[in-house]
PDB file of N, CA and C in Angstrom:
ATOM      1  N   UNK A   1      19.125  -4.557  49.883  1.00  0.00           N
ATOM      2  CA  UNK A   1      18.680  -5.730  49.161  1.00  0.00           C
ATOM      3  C   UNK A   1      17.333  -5.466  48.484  1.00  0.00           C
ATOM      4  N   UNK A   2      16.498  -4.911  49.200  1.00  0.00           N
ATOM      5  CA  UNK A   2      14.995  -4.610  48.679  1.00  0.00           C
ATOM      6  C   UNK A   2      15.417  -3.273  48.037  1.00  0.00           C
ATOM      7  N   UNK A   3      15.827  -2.520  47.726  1.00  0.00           N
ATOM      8  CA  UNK A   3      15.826  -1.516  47.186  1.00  0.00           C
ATOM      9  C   UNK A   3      16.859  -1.951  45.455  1.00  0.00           C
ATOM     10  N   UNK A   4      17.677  -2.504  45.801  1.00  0.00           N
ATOM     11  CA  UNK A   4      18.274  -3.420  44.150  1.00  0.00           C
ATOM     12  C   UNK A   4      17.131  -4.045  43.587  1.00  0.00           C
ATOM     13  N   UNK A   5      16.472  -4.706  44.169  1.00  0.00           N
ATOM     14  CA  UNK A   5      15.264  -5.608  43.603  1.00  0.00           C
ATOM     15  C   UNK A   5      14.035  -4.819  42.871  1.00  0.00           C
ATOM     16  N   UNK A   6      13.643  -3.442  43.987  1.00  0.00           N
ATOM     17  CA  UNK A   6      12.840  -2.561  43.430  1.00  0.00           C
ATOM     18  C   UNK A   6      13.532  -1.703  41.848  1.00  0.00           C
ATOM     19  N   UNK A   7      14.865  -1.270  41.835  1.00  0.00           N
ATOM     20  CA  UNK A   7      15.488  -0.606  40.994  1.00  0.00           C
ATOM     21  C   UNK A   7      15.766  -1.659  39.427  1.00  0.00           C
ATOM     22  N   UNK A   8      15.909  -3.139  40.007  1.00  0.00           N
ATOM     23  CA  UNK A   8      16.194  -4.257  38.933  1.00  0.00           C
ATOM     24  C   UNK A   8      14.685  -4.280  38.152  1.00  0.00           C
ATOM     25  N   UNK A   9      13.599  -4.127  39.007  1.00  0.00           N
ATOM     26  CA  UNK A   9      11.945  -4.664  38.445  1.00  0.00           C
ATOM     27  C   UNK A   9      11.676  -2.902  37.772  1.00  0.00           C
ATOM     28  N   UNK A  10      11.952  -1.786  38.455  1.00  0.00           N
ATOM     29  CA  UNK A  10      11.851  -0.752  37.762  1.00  0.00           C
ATOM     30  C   UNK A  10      12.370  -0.667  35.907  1.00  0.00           C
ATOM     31  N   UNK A  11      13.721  -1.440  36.063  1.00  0.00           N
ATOM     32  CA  UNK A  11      14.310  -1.021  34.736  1.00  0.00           C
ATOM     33  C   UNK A  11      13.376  -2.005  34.036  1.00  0.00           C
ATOM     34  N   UNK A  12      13.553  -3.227  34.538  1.00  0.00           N
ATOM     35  CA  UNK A  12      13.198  -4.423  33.450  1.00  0.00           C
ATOM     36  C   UNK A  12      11.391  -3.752  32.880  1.00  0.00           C
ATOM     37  N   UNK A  13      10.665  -3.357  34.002  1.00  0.00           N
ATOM     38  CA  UNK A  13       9.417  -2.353  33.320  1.00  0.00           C
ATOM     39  C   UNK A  13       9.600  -1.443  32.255  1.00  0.00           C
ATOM     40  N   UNK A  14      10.317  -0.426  32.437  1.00  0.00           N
ATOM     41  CA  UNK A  14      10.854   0.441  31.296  1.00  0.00           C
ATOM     42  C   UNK A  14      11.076  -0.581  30.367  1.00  0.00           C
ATOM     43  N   UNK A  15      11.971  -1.227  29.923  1.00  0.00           N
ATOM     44  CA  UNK A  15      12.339  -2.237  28.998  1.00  0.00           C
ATOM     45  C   UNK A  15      10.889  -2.624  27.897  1.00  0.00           C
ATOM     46  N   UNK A  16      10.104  -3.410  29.356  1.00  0.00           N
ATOM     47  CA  UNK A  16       9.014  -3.623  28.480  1.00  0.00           C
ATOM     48  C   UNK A  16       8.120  -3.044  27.700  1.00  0.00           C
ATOM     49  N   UNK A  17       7.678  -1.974  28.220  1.00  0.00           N
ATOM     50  CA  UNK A  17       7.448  -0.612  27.880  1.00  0.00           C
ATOM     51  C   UNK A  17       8.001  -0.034  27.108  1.00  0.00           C
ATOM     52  N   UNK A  18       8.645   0.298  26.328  1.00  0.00           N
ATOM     53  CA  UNK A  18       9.849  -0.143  25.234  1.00  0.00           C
ATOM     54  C   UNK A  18       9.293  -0.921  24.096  1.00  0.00           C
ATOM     55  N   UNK A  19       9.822  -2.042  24.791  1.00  0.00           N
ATOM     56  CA  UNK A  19       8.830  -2.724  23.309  1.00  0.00           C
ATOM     57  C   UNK A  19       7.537  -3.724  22.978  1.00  0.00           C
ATOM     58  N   UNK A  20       7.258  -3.013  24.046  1.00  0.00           N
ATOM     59  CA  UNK A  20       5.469  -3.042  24.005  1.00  0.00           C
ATOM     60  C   UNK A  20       4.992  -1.801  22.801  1.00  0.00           C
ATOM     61  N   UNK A  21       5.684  -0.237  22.706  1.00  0.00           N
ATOM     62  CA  UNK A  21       5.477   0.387  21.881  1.00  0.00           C
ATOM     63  C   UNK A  21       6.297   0.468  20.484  1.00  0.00           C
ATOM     64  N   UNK A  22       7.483  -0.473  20.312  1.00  0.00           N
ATOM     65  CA  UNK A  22       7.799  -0.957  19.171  1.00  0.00           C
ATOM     66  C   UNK A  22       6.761  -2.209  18.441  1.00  0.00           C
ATOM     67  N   UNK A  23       6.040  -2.916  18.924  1.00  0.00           N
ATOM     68  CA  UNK A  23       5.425  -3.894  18.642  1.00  0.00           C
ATOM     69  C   UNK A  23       3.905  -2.980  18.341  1.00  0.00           C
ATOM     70  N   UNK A  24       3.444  -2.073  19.174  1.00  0.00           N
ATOM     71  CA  UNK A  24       2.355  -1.607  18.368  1.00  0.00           C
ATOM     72  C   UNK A  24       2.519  -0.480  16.746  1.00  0.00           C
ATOM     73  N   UNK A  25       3.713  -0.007  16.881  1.00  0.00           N
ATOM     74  CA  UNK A  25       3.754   0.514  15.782  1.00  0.00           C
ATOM     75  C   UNK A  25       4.102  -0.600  14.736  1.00  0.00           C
ATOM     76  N   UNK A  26       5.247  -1.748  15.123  1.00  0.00           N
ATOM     77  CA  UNK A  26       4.917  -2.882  13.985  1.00  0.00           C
ATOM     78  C   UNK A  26       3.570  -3.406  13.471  1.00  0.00           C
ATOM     79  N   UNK A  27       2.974  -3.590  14.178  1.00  0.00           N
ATOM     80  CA  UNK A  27       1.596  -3.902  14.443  1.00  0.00           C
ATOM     81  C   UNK A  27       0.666  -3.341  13.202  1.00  0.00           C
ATOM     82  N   UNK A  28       0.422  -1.899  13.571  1.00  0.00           N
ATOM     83  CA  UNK A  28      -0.153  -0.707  12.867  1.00  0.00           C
ATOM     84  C   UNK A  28      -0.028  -0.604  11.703  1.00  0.00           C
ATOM     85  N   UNK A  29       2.102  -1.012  11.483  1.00  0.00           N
ATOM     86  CA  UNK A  29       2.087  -1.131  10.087  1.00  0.00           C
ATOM     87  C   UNK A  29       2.110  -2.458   9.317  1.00  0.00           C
ATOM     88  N   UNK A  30       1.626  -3.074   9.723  1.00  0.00           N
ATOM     89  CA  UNK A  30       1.156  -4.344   8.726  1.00  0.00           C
ATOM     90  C   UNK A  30      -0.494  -4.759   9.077  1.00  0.00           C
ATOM     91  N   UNK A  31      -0.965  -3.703   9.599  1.00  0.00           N
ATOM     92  CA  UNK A  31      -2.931  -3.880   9.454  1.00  0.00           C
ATOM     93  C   UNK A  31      -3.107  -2.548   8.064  1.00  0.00           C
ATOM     94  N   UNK A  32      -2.444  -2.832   7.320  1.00  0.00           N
ATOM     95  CA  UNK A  32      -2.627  -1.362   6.466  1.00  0.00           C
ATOM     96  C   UNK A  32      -3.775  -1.697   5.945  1.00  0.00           C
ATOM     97  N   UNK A  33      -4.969  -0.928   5.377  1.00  0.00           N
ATOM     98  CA  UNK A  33      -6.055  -0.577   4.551  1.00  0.00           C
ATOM     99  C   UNK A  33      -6.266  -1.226   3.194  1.00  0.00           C
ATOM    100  N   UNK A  34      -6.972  -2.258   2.911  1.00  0.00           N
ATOM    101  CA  UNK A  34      -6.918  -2.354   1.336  1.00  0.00           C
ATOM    102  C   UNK A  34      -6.787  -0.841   0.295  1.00  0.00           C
ATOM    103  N   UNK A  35      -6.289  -1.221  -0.541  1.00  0.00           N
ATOM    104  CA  UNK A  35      -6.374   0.188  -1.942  1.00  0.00           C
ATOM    105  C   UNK A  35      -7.643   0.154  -2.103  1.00  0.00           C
ATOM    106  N   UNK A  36      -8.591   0.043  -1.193  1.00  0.00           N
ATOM    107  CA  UNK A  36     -10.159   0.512  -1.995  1.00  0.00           C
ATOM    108  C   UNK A  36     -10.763   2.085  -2.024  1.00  0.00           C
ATOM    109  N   UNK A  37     -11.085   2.361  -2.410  1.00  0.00           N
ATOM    110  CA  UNK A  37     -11.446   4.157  -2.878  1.00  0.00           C
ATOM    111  C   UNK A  37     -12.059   4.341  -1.036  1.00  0.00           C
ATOM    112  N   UNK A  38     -12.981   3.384  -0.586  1.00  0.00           N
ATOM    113  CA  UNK A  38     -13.639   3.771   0.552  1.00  0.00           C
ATOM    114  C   UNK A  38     -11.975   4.387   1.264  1.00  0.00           C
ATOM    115  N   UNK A  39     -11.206   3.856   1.658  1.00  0.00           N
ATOM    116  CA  UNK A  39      -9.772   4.371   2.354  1.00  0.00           C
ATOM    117  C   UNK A  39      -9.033   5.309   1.457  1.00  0.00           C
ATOM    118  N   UNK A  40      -9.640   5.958   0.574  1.00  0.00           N
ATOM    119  CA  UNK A  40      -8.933   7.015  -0.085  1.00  0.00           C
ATOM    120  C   UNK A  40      -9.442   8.603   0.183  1.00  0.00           C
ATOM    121  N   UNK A  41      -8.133   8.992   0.380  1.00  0.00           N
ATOM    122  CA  UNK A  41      -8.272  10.694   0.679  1.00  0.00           C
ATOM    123  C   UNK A  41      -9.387  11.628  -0.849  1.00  0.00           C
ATOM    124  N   UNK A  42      -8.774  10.676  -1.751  1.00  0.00           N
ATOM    125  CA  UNK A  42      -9.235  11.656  -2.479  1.00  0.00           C
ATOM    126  C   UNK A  42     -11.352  10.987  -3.120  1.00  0.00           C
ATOM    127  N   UNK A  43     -11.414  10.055  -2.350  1.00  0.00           N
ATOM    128  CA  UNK A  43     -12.578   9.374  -2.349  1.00  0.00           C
ATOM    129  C   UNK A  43     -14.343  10.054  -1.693  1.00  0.00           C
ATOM    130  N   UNK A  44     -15.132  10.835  -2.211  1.00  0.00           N
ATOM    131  CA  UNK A  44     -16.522  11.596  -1.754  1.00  0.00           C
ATOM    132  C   UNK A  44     -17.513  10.549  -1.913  1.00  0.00           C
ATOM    133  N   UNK A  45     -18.170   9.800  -0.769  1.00  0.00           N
ATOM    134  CA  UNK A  45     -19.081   9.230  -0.232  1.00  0.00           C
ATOM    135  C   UNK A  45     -20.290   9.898  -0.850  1.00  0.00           C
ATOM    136  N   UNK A  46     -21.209   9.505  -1.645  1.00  0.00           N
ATOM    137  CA  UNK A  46     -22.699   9.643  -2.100  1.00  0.00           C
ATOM    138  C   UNK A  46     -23.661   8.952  -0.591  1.00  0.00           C
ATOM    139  N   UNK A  47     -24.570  10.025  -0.708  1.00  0.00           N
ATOM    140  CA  UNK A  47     -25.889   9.514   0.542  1.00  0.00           C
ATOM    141  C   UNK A  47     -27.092   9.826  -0.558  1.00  0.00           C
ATOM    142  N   UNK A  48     -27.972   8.925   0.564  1.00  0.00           N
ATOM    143  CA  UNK A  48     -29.385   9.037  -0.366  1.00  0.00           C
ATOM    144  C   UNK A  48     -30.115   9.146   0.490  1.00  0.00           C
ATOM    145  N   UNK A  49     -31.387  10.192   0.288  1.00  0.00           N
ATOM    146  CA  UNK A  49     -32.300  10.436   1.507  1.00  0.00           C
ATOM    147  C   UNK A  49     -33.549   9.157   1.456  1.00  0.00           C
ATOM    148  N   UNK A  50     -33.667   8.536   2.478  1.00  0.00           N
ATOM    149  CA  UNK A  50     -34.238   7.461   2.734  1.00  0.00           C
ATOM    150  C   UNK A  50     -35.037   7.515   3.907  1.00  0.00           C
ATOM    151  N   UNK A  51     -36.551   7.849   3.678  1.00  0.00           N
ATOM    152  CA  UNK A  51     -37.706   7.700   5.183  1.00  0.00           C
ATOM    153  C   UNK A  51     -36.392   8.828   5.730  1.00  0.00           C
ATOM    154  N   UNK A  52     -36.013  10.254   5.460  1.00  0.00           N
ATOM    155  CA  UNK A  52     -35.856  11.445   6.102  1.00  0.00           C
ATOM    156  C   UNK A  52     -34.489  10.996   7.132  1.00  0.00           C
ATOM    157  N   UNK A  53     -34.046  10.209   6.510  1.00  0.00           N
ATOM    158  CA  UNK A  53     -32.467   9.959   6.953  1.00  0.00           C
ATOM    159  C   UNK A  53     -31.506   9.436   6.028  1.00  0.00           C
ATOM    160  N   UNK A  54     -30.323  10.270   5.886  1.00  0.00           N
ATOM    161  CA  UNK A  54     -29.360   9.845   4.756  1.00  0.00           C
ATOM    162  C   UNK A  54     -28.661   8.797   5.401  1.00  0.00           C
ATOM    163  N   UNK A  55     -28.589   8.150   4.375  1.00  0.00           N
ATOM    164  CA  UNK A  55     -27.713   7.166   4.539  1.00  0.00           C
ATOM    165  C   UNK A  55     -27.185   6.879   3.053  1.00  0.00           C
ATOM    166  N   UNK A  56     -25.227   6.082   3.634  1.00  0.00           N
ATOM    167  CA  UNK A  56     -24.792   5.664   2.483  1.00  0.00           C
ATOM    168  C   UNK A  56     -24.935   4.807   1.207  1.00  0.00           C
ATOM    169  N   UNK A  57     -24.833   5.448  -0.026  1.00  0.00           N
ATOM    170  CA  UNK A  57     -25.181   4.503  -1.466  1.00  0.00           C
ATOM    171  C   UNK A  57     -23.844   3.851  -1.735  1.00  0.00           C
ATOM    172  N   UNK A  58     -24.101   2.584  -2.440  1.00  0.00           N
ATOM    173  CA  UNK A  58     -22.863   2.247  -3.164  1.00  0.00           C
ATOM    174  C   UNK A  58     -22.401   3.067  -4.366  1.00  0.00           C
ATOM    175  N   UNK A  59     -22.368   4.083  -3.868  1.00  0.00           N
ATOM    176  CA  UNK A  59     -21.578   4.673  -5.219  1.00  0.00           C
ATOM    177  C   UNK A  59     -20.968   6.544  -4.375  1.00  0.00           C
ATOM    178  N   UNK A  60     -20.115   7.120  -5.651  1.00  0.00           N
ATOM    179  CA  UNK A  60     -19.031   8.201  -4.903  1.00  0.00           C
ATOM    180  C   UNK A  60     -18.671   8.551  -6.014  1.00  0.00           C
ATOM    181  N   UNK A  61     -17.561   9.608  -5.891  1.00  0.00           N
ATOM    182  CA  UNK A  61     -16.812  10.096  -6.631  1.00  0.00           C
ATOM    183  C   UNK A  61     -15.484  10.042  -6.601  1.00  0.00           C
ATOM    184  N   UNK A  62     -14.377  10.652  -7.185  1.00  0.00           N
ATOM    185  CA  UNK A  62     -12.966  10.644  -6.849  1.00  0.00           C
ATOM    186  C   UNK A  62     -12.657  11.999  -7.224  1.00  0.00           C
ATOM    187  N   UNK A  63     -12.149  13.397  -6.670  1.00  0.00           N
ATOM    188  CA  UNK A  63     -12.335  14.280  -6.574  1.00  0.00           C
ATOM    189  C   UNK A  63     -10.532  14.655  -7.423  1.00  0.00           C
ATOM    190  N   UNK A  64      -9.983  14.012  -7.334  1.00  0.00           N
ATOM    191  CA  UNK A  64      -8.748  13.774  -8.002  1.00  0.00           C
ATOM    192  C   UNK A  64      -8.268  13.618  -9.412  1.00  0.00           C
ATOM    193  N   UNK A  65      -8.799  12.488  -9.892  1.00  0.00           N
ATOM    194  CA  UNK A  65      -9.156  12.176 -11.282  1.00  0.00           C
ATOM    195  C   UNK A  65     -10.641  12.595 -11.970  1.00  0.00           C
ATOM    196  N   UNK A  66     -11.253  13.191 -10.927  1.00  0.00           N
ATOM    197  CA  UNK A  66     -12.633  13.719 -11.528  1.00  0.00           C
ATOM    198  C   UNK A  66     -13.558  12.414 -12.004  1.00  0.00           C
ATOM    199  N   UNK A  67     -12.977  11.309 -11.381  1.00  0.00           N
ATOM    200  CA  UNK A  67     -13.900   9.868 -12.306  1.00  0.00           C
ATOM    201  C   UNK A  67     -15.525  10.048 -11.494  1.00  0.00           C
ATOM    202  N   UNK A  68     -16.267   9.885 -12.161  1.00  0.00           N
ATOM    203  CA  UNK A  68     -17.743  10.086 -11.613  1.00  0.00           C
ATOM    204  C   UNK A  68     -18.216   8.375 -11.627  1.00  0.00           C
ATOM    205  N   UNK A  69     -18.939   8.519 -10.485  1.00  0.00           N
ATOM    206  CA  UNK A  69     -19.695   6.586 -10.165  1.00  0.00           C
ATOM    207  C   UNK A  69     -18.570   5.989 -10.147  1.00  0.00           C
ATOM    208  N   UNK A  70     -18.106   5.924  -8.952  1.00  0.00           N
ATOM    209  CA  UNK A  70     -17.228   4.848  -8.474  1.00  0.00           C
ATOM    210  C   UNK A  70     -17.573   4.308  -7.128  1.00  0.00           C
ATOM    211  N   UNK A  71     -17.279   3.120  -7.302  1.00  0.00           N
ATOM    212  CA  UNK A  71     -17.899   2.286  -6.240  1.00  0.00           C
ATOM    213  C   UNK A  71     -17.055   2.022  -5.279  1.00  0.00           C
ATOM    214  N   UNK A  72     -17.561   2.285  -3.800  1.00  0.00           N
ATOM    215  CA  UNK A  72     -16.270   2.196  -2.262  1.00  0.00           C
ATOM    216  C   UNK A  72     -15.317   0.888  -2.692  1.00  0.00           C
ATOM    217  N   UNK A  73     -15.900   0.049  -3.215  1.00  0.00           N
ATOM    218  CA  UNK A  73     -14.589  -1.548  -3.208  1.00  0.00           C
ATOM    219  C   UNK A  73     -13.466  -1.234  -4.576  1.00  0.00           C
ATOM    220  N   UNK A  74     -14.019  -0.458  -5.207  1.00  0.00           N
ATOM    221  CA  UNK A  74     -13.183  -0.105  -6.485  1.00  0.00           C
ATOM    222  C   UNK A  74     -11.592   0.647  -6.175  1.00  0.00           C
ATOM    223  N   UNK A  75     -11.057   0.799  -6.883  1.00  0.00           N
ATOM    224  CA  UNK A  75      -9.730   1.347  -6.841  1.00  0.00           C
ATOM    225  C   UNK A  75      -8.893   2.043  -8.227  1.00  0.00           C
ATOM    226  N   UNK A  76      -8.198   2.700  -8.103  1.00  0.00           N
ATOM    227  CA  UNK A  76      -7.697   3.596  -9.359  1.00  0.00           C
ATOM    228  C   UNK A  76      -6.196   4.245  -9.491  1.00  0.00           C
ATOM    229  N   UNK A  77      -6.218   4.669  -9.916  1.00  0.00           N
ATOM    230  CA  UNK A  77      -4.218   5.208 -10.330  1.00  0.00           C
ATOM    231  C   UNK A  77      -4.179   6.168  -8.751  1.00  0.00           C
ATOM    232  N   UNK A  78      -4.647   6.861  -9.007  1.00  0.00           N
ATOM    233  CA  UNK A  78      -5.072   8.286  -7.918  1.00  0.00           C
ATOM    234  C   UNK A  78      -4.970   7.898  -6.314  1.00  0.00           C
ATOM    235  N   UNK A  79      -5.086   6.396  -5.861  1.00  0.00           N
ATOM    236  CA  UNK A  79      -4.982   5.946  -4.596  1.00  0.00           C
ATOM    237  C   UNK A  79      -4.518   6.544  -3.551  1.00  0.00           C
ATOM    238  N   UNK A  80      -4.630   7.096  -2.388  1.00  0.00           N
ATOM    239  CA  UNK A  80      -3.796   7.437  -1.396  1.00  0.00           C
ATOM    240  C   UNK A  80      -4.418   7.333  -0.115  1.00  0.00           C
ATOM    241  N   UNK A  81      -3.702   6.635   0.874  1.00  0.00           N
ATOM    242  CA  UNK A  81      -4.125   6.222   2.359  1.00  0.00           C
ATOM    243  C   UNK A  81      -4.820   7.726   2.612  1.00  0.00           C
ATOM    244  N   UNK A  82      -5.695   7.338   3.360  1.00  0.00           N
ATOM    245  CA  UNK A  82      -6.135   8.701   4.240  1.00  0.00           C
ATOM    246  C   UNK A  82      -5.367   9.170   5.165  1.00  0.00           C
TER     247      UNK A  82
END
């Protein structure tokens, strides 16, 4: 009797487990990335030396289309998830 009960709560775990990891890959794919250049592969981050520490400028490149001064919120033909 206790051993059906242990084997019934075993499966129904697996089960959940199951689709506990169907639900995070649903998940994953509908938090996708805006098209902004900042989430683009082909997107190079500009820094500026500031009091002897770089830090990021609003502005970059696109190494793809070669477009020079483009800004992280911007977007272009060339797009691609990282």
């Amino acid at each position: 009797m206790l051993s059906s009960d242990v084997r019934r709560l075993e499966r129904e775990n697996m089960e959940l487990k199951e689709k506990i990891e169907v639900l995070k890959t649903e998940i994953s794919a509908k938090m996708e990335k805006p098209q902004a250049c900042k989430y683009c592969k082909y997107f190079q981050q500009h820094y500026g030396l500031i009091d002897g520490i770089y830090l990021k400028i609003n502005a970059g490149h696109c190494v793809r289309g070669r477009i020079k001064d483009r800004k992280p919120d911007a977007t272009c033909e060339y797009f691609e998830t990282r």
